[in-house]
Protein backbone atom coordinates (compact mmCIF):
# COMPACT_ATOMS: atom_id res chain seq x y z
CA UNK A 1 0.00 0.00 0.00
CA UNK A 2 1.20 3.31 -1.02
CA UNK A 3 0.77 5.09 2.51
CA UNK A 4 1.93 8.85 0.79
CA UNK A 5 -1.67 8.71 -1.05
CA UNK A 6 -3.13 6.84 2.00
CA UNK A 7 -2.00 9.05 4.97
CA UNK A 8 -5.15 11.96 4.45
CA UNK A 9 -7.89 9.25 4.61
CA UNK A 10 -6.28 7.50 7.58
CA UNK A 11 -6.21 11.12 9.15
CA UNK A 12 -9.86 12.25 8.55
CA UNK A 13 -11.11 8.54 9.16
CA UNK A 14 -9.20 8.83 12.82
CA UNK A 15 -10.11 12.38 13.47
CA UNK A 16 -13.87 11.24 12.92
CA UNK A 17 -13.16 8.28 14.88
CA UNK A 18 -12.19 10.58 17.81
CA UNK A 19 -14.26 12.95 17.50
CA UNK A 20 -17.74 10.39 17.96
CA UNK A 21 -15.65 8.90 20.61
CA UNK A 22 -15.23 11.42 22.72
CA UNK A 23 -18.59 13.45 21.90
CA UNK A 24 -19.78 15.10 25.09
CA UNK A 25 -23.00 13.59 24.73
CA UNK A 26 -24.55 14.60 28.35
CA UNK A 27 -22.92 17.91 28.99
CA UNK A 28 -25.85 20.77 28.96
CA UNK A 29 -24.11 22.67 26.86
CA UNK A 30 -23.27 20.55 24.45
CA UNK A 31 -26.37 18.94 23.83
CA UNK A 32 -28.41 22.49 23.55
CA UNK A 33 -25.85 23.40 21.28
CA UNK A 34 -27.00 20.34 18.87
CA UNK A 35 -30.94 21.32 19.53
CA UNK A 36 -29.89 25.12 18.93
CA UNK A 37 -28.56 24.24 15.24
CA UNK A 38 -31.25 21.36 14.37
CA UNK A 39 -33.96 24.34 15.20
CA UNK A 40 -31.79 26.68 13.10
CA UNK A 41 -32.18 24.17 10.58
CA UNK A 42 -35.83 24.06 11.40
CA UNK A 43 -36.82 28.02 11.34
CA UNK A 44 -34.32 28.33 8.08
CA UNK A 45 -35.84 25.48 6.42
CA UNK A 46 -39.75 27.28 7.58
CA UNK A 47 -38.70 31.18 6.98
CA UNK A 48 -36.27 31.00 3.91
CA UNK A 49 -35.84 28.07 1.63
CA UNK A 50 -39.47 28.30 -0.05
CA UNK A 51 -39.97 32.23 -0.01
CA UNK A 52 -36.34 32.91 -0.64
CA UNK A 53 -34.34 30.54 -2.10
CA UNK A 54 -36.61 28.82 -4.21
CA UNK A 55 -37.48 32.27 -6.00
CA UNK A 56 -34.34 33.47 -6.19
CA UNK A 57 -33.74 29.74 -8.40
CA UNK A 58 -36.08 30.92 -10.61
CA UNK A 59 -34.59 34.21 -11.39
CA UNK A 60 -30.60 32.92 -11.53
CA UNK A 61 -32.11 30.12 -13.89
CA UNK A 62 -33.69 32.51 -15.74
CA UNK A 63 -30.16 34.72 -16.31
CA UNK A 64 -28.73 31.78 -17.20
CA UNK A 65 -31.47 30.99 -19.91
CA UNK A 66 -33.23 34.15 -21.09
CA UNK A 67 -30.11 36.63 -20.34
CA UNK A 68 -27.14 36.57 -23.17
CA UNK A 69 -24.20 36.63 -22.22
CA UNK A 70 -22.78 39.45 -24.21
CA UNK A 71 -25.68 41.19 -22.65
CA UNK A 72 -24.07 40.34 -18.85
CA UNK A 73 -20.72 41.35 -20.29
CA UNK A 74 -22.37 44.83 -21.65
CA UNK A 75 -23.50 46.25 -18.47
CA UNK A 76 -21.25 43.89 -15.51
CA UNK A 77 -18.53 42.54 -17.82
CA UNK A 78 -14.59 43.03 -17.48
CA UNK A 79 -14.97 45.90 -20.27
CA UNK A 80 -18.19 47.74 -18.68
CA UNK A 81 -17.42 51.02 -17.82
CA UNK A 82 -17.32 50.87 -14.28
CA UNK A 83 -19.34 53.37 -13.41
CA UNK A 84 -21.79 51.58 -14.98
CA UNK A 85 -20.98 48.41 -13.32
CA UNK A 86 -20.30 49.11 -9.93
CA UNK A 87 -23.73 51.71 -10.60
CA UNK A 88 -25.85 48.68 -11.71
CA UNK A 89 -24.50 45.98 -9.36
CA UNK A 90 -24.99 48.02 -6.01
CA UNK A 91 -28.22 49.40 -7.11
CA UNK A 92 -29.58 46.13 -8.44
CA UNK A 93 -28.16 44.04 -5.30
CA UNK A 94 -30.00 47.16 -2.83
CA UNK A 95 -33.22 46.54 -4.74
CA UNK A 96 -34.03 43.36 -4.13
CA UNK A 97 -32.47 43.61 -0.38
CA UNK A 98 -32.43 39.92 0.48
CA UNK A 99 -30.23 37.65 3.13
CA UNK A 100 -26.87 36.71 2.75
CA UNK A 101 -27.76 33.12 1.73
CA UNK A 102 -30.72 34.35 -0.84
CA UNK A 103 -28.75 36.43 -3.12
CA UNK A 104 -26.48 33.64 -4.37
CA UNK A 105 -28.09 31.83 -6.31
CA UNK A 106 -28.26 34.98 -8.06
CA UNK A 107 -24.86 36.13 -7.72
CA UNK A 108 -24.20 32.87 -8.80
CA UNK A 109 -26.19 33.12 -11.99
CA UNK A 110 -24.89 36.91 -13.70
CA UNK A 111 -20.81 35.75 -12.61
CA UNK A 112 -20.84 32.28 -14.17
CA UNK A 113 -22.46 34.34 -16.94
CA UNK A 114 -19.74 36.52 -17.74
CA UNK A 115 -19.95 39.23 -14.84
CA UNK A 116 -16.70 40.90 -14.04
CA UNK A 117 -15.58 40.12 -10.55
CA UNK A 118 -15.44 43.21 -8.84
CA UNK A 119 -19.27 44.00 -9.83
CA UNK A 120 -20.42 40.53 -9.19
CA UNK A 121 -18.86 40.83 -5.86
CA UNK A 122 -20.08 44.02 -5.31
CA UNK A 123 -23.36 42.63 -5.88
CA UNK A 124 -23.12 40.36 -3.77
CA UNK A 125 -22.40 42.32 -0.38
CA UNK A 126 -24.79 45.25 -1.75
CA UNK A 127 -27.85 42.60 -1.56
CA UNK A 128 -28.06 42.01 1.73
CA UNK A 129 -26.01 44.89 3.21
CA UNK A 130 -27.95 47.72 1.87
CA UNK A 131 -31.21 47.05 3.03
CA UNK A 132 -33.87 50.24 2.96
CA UNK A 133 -35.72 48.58 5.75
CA UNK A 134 -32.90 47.53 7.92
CA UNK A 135 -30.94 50.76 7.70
CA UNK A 136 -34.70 52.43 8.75
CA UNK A 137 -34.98 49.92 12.06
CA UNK A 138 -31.55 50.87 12.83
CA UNK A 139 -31.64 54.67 13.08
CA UNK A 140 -34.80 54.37 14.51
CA UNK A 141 -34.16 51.98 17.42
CA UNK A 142 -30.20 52.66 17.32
CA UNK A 143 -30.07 55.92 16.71
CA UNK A 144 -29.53 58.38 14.22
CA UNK A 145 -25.97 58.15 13.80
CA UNK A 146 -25.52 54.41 13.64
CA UNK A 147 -28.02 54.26 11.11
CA UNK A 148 -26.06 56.87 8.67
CA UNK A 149 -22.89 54.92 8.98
CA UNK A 150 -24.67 51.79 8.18
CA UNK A 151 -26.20 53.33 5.18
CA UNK A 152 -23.06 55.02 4.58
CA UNK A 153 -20.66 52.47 5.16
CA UNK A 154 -22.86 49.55 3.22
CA UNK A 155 -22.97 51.50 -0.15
CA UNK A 156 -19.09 52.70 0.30
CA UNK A 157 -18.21 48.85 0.89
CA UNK A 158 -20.40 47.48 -1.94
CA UNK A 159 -18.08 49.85 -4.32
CA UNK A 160 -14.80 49.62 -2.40
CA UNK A 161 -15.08 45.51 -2.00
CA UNK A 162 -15.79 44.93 -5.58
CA UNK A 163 -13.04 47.49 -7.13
CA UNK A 164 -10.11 45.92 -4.43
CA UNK A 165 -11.32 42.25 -5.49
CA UNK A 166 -10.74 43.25 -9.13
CA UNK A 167 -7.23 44.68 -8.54
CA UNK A 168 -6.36 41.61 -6.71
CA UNK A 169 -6.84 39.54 -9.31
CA UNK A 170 -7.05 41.60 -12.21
CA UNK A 171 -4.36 39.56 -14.42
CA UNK A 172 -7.73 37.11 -14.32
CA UNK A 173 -10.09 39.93 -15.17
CA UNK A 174 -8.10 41.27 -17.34
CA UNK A 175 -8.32 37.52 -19.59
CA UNK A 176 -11.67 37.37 -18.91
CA UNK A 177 -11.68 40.73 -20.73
CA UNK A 178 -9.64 39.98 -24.17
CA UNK A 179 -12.29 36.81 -24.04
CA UNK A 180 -15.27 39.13 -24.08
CA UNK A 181 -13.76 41.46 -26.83
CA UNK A 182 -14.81 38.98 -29.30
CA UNK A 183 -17.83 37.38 -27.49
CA UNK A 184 -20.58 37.68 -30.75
CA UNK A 185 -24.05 39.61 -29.60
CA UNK A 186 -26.69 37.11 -29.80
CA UNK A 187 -29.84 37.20 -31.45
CA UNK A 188 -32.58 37.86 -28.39
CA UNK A 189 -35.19 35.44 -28.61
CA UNK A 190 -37.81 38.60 -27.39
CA UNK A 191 -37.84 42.47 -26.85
CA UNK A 192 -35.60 43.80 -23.63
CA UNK A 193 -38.69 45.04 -22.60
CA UNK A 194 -40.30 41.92 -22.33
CA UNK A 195 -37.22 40.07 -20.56
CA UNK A 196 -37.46 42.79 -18.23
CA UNK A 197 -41.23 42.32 -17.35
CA UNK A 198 -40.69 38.80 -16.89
CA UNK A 199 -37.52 39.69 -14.27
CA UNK A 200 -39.64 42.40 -12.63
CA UNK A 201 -42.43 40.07 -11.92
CA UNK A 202 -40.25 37.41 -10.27
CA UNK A 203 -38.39 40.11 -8.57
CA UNK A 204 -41.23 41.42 -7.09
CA UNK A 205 -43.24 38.07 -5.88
CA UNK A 206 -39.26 37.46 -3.54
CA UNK A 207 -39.15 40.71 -2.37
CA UNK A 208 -43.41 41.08 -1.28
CA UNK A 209 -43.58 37.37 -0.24
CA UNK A 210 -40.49 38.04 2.08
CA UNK A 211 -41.38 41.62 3.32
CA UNK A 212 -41.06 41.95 7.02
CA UNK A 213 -43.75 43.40 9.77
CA UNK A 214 -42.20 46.67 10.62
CA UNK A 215 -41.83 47.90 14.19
CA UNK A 216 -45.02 50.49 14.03
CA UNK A 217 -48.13 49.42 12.66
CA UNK A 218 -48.45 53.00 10.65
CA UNK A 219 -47.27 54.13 7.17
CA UNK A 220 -46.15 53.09 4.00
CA UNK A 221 -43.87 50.08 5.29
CA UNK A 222 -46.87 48.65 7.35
CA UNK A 223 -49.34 49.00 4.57
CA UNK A 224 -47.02 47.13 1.92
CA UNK A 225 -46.70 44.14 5.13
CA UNK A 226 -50.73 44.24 5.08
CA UNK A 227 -51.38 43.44 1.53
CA UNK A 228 -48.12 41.54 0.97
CA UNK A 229 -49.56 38.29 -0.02
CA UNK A 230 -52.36 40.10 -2.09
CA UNK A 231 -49.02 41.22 -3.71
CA UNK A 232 -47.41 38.55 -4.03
CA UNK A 233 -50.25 37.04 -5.72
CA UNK A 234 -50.71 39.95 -7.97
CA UNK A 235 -47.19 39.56 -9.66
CA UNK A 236 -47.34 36.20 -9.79
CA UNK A 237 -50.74 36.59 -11.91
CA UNK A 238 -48.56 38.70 -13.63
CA UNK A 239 -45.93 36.26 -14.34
CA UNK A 240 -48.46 33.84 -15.40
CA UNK A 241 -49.78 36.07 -17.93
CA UNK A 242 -46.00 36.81 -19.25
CA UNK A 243 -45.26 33.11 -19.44
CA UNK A 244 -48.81 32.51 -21.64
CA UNK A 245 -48.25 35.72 -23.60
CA UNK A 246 -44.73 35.76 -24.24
CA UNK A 247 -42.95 32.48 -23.71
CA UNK A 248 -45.77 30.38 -25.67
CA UNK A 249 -47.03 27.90 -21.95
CA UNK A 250 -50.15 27.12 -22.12
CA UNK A 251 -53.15 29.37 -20.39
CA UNK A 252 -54.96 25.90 -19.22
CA UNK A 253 -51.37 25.00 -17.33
CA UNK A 254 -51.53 28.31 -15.60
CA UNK A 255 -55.08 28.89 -14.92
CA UNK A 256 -55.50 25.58 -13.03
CA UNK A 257 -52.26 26.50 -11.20
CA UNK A 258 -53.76 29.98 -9.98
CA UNK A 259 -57.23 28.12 -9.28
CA UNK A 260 -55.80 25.61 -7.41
CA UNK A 261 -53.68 28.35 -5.50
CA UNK A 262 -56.88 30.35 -5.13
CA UNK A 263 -58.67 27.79 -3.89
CA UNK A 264 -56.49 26.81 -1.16
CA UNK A 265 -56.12 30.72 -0.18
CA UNK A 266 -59.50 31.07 0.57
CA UNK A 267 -60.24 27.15 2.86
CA UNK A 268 -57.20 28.00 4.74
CA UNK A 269 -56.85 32.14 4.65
CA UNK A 270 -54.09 31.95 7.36
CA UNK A 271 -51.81 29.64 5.72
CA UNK A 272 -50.10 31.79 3.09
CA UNK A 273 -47.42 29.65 2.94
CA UNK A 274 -49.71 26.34 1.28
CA UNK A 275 -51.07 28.12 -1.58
CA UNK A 276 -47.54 29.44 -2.51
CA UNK A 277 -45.95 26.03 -2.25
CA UNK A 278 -48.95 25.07 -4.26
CA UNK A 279 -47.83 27.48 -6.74
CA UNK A 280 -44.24 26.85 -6.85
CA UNK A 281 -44.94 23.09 -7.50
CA UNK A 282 -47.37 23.88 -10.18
CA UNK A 283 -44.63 25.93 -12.21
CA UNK A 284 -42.41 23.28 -11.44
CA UNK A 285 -44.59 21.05 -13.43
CA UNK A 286 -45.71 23.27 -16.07
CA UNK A 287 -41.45 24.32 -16.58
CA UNK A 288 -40.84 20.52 -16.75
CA UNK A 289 -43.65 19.75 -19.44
CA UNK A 290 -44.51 22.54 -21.62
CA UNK A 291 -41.59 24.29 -24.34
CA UNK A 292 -37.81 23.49 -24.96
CA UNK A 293 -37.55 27.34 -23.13
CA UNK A 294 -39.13 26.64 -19.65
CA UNK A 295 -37.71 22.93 -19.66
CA UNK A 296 -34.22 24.80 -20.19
CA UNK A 297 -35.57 27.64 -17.37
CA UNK A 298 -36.28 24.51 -14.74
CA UNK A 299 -33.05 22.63 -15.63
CA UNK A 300 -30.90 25.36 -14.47
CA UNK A 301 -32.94 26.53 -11.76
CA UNK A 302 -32.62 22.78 -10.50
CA UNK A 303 -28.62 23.24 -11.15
CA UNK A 304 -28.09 25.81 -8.70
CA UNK A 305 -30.58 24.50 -6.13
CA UNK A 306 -28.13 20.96 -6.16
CA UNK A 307 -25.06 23.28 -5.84
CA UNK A 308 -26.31 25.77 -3.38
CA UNK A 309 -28.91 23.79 -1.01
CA UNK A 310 -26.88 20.88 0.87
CA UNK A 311 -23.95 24.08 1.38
CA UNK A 312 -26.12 26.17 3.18
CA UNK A 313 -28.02 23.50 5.37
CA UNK A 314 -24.34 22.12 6.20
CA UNK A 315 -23.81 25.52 7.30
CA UNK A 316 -26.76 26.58 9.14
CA UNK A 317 -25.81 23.11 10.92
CA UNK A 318 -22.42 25.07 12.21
CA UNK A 319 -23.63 28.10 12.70
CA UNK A 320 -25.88 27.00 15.05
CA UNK A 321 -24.25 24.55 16.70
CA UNK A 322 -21.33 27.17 17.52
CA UNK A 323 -23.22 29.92 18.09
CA UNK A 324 -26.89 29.12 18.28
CA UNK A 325 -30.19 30.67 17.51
CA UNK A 326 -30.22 34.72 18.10
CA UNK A 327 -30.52 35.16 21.66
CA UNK A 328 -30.02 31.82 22.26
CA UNK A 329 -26.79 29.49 23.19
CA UNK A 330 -24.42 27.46 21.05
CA UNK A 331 -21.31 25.66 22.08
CA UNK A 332 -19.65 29.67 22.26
CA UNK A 333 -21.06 31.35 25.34
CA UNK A 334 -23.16 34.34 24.10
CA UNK A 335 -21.38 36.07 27.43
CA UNK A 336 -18.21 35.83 25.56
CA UNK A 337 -18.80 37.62 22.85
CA UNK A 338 -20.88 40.33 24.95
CA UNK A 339 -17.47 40.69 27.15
CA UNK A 340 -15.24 41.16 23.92
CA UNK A 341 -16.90 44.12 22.23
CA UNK A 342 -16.92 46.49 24.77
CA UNK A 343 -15.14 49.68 23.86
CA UNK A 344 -13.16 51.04 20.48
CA UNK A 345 -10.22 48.81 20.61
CA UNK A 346 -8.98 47.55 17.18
CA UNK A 347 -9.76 43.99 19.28
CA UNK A 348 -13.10 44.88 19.92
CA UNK A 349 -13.73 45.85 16.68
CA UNK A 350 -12.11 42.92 14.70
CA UNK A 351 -14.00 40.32 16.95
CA UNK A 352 -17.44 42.09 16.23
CA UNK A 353 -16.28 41.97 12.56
CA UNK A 354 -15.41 38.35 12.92
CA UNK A 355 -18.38 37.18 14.82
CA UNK A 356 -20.49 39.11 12.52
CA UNK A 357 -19.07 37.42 9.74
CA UNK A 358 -19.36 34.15 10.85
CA UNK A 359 -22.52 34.18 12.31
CA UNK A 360 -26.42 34.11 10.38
CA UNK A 361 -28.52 37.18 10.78
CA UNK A 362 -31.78 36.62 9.18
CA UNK A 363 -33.32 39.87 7.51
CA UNK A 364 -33.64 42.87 10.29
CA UNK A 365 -32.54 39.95 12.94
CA UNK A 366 -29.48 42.28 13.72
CA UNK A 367 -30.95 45.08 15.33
CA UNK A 368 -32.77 43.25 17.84
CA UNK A 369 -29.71 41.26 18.88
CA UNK A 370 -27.18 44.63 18.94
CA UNK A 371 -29.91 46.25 20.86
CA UNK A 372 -29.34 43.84 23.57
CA UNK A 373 -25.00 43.82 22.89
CA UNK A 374 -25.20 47.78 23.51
CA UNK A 375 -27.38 47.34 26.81
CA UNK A 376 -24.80 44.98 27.80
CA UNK A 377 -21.81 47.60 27.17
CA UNK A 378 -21.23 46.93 23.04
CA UNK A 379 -19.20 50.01 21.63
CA UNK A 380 -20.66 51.63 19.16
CA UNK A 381 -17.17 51.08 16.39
CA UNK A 382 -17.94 46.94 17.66
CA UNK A 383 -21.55 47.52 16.61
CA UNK A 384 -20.88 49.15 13.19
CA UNK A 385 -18.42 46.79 12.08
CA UNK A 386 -20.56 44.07 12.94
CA UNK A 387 -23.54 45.48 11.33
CA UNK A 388 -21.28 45.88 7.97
CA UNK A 389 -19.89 42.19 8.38
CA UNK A 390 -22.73 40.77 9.40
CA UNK A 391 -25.97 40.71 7.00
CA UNK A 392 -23.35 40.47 4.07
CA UNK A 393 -21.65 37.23 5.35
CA UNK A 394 -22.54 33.97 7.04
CA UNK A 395 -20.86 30.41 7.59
CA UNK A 396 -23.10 29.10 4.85
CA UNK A 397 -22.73 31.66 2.82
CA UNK A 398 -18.98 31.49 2.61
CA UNK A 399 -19.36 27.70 1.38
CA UNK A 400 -21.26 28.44 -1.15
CA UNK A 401 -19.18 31.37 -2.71
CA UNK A 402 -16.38 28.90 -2.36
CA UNK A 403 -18.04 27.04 -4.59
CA UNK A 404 -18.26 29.69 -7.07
CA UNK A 405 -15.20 31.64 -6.76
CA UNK A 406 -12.63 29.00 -5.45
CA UNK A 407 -10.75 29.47 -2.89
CA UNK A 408 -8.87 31.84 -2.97
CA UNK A 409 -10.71 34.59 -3.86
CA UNK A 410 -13.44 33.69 -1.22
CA UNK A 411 -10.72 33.97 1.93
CA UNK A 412 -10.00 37.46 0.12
CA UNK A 413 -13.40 38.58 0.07
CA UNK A 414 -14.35 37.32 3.51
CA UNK A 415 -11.10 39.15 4.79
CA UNK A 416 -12.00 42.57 2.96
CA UNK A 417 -15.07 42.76 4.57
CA UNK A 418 -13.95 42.24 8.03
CA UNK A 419 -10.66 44.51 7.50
CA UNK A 420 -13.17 47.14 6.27
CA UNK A 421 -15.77 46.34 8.64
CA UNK A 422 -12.78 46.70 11.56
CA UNK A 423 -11.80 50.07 10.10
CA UNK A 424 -15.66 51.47 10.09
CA UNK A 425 -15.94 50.24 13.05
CA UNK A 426 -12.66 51.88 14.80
CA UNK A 427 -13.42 55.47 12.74
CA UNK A 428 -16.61 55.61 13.73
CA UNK A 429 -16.12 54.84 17.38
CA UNK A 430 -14.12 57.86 17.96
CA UNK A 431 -16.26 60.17 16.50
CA UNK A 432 -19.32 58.62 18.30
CA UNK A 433 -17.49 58.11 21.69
């Protein structure tokens, strides 16, 4: 036996072997720590695979299909003007203002499509970092000045991540570039116009279906969280009109789809979630047995969802097995962290950075949980770099841009955003304190 190809097998095979040996199995804190990331699992699997991820599917399936590349390359490419680029990736990533784990798929989708880095990436921390909503809580029950720096600091980073990630590897970029110079245009199957309907209706049934209650029960915000289902079923109407009119499915496919939906919607009113699974199955179906187009649409939908899906449950796993639930405990005492961020010290400031990082916020999730970090003596440089690190990042969300990007240039994103985060954080502290 050859033991120099045989030595890492033996070593992961013995460090597993250990490693159940030894499990603490009857220590308190251990075994909350394993209920803590099996409910994680739970409330992610409940809140965000079928209103967020599954959508968001859709749409990077539908780049991939309906989107040309030398479109992609136009507008996000290598040889965009970058104004243009970093203008269109920030504002499109703010737009849709989803989690870090949602916006994959889609950043995903317009990179593996011909996206220059340093856009795509900007994209991807400008989805869930600039968040109209969030950066609206967080003045309001933060204060003023911590929710300017947020908003700030969030739009600075989206720009300032995505132009340092294409100067580090901008030899890549730079082939990536000479490739697209003599990428043909190719012929559009359908108007702009029309491909941009179809985006906006998709677009808009992830972000109503996912809008949040806001903290007062008055205004604009509150009205959009009353009617959000009857808006969410409005656009997907809508989208069901687009796929008859435009992409040649059949109106009997769709209209027993929305009856169906309809019908469950009104036996069981307070279960929004069954008629939208109901829905989401029914243009499974209809994808997988209509045109050559939605059979193409569903086919690379279902590649991402294979890619992305078993990453981010793995992670959630971690997560919450290290850290736990928000407000609850993981295997890392919540006091720990609370006695670590105390202060303006470039410590401080990298471990709220860190932790921020590492750990999954849900949407708006962070400003209850720093609320309780500043009662408990949080800085406020600790609590602005971790609200910069934090929505943007996540264990699971690192594996999965791993899987995009490779290694390397995932440890290099993950470590801009908590060097910037750290800076933020240290600036702002001494003009706040």
């Amino acid at each position: 036996m050859n033991w120099t190809k045989e030595w890492k097998p033996l070593a992961w095979i013995g460090a597993a072997f250990l490693a159940c040996f030894y499990l603490p199995i009857g220590s308190a804190r251990f075994d909350n720590a394993v209920m803590e990331s099996l409910l994680l699992v739970k409330w992610y699997a409940r809140e965000h695979v079928l209103l967020c991820l599954v959508p968001a599917f859709f749409i990077a399936g539908a780049i991939a299909v309906f989107v040309s590349q030398a479109s992609v390359m136009k507008y996000l490419g290598a040889n965009a003007p970058k104004a243009l680029a970093y203008g269109v990736a920030s504002v499109s990533g703010s737009i849709l203002a989803v989690c870090s784990c949602t916006v994959l798929p889609l950043f995903a989708g317009i990179y593996r499509m011909g996206a220059g880095l340093g856009p795509a990436t900007a994209f991807l921390y400008s989805g869930p970092a600039i968040n109209v909503l969030a950066i609206i809580l967080t003045a309001r029950i933060l204060g003023l000045p911590l929710g300017i720096a947020r908003a700030v600091g969030a739009i600075a980073f989206s720009v300032v991540i995505g132009l340092l990630m294409h100067l580090l590897f901008r030899r890549e970029e730079q082939e990536k570039a000479k490739a697209a110079a003599v990428m043909p245009e190719g012929d559009a199957a359908r108007p702009l116009w029309q491909n941009g309907l179809y985006f906006a209706s998709m677009v808009a049934i992830l972000v109503f279906a996912n809008w949040g209650e806001p903290d007062r029960a008055e205004g604009l915000w509150h009205a959009i969280y009353t009617w959000k289902w009857a808006l969410t079923a409005g656009a997907s109407l809508g989208l069901g009109a687009i796929l008859i009119g435009w992409f040649g499915v059949r109106w009997w496919k769709i209209a027993a789809t929305a009856a169906g939906c309809g019908a469950v919607a009104l036996v069981v009113p307070h279960q929004p979630l069954l008629p939208f699974a109901l829905g989401v199955l029914g243009l499974s179906i209809i994808a997988n047995t209509d045109n050559d187009e939605m059979e193409s649409w569903f086919a690379s939908a279902w590649t991402f969802a294979k890619q992305i899906l078993p990453l981010l449950f793995f992670g959630v796993l971690v997560a919450g097995l290290l850290l736990g639930r928000p407000g609850e405990e993981g295997l890392i005492p919540s006091r720990w962290v609370a006695s670590l961020v105390g202060g303006n010290s470039v410590w401080a400031n990298l471990f709220a950075s860190v932790v921020g990082a590492f750990m999954y916020f849900a949407t708006l999730t962070e400003v209850p949980i720093l609320e309780g970090l500043i009662g408990n003596g949080m800085g406020q440089g600790p609590a602005l770099a971790l609200l910069l690190a934090g929505p943007a990042l996540s264990l699971p969300n690192m594996l999965v841009i791993r899987s995009v990007l490779g290694t390397k240039k995932t440890v290099a994103f993950v470590l801009l955003v908590i060097a910037m985060a750290t800076i933020s954080g240290m600036l702002f502290g001494l003009v706040a304190g």
